[in-house]
Protein backbone atom coordinates (compact mmCIF):
# COMPACT_ATOMS: atom_id res chain seq x y z
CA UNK A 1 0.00 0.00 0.00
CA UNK A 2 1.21 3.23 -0.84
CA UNK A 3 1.79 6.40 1.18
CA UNK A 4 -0.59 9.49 0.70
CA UNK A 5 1.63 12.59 -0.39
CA UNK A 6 3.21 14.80 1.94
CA UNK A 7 0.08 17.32 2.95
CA UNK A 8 1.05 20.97 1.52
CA UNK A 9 1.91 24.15 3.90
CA UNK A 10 0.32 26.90 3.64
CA UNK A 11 2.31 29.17 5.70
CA UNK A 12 6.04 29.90 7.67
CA UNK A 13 7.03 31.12 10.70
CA UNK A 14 6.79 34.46 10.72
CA UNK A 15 3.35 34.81 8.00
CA UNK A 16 0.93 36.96 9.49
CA UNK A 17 -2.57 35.73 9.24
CA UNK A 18 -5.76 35.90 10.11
CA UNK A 19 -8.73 33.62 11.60
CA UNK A 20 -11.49 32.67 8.82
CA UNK A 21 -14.49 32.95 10.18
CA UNK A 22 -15.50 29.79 11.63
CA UNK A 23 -19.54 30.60 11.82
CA UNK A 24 -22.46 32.08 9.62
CA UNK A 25 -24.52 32.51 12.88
CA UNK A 26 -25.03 32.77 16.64
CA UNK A 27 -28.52 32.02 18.32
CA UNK A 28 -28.71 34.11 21.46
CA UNK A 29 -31.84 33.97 23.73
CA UNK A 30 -34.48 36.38 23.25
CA UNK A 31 -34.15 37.00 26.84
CA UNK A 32 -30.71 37.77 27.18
CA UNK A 33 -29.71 41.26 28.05
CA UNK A 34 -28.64 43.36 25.65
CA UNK A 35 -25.30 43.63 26.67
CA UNK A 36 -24.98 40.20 26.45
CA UNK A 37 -26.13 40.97 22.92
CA UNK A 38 -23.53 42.87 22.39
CA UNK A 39 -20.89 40.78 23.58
CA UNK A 40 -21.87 38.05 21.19
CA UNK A 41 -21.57 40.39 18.05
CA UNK A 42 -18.53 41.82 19.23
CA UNK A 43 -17.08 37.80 19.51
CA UNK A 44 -18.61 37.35 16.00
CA UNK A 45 -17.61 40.17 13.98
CA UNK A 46 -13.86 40.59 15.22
CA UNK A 47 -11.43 38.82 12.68
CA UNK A 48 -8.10 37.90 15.09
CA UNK A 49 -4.52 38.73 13.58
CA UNK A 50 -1.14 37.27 14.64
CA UNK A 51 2.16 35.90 13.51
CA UNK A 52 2.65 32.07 12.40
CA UNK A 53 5.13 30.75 14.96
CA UNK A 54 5.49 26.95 13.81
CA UNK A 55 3.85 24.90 11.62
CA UNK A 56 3.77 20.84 11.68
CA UNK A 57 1.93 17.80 10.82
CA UNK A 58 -0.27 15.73 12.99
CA UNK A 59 -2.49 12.28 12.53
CA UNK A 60 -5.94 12.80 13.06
CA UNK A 61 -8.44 9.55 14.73
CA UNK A 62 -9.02 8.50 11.90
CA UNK A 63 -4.89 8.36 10.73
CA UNK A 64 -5.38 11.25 7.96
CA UNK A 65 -2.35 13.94 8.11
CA UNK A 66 -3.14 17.42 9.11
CA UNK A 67 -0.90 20.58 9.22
CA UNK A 68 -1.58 22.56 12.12
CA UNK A 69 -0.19 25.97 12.36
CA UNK A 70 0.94 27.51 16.06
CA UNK A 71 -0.17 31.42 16.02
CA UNK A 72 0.51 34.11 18.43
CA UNK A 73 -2.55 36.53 18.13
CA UNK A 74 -2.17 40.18 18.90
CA UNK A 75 -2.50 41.10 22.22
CA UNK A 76 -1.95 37.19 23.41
CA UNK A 77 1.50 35.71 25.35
CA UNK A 78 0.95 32.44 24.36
CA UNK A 79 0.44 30.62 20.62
CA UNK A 80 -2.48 28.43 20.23
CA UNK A 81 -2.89 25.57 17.45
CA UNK A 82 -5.05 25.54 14.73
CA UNK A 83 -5.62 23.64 11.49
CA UNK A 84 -4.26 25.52 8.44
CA UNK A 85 -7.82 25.76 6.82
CA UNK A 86 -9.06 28.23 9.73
CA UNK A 87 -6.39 31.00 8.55
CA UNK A 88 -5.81 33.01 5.57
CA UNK A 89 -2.47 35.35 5.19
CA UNK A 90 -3.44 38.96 5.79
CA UNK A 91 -3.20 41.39 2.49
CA UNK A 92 -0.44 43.80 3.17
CA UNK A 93 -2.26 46.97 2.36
């Protein structure tokens, strides 16, 4: 049996990127304050920026390669993990 193909990166250390966003829509309770209201949108509609700070390649349960991509978001001391398909490099403009 052959081996599937190395899976392709996306990014490098140092890439800055940002977080796709991950959904269309957020049900809040009709009786929830408004602030609370307000909190949600503000969660929803921010887009998070950071830097790319190591990229690798792990199995998931079911033994299918994944890269995952460690980012350090702005404002943040420590990198969290994501798969490369949540992020998108940011447009230099």
């Amino acid at each position: 049996m052959s081996q599937a193909p190395e899976p392709k990166r996306k990014f490098k250390e140092g890439d800055r990127v940002k977080e796709i966003n991950k959904m269309q829509q957020m049900c809040v309770s009709p009786f929830a304050s408004s602030a609370s209201k307000n909190v949600v949108t503000r969660i929803m509609a921010d887009t998070r920026i950071g830097t790319v700070s190591a990229t690798g390649i792990k199995r998931t349960s079911t033994g299918h390669r994944r890269v995952y991509v460690d980012v350090l978001w702005d404002g943040s001391k420590t990198p969290s993990r994501h798969e490369q398909m949540r992020l998108a490099l940011l447009d230099n403009e």
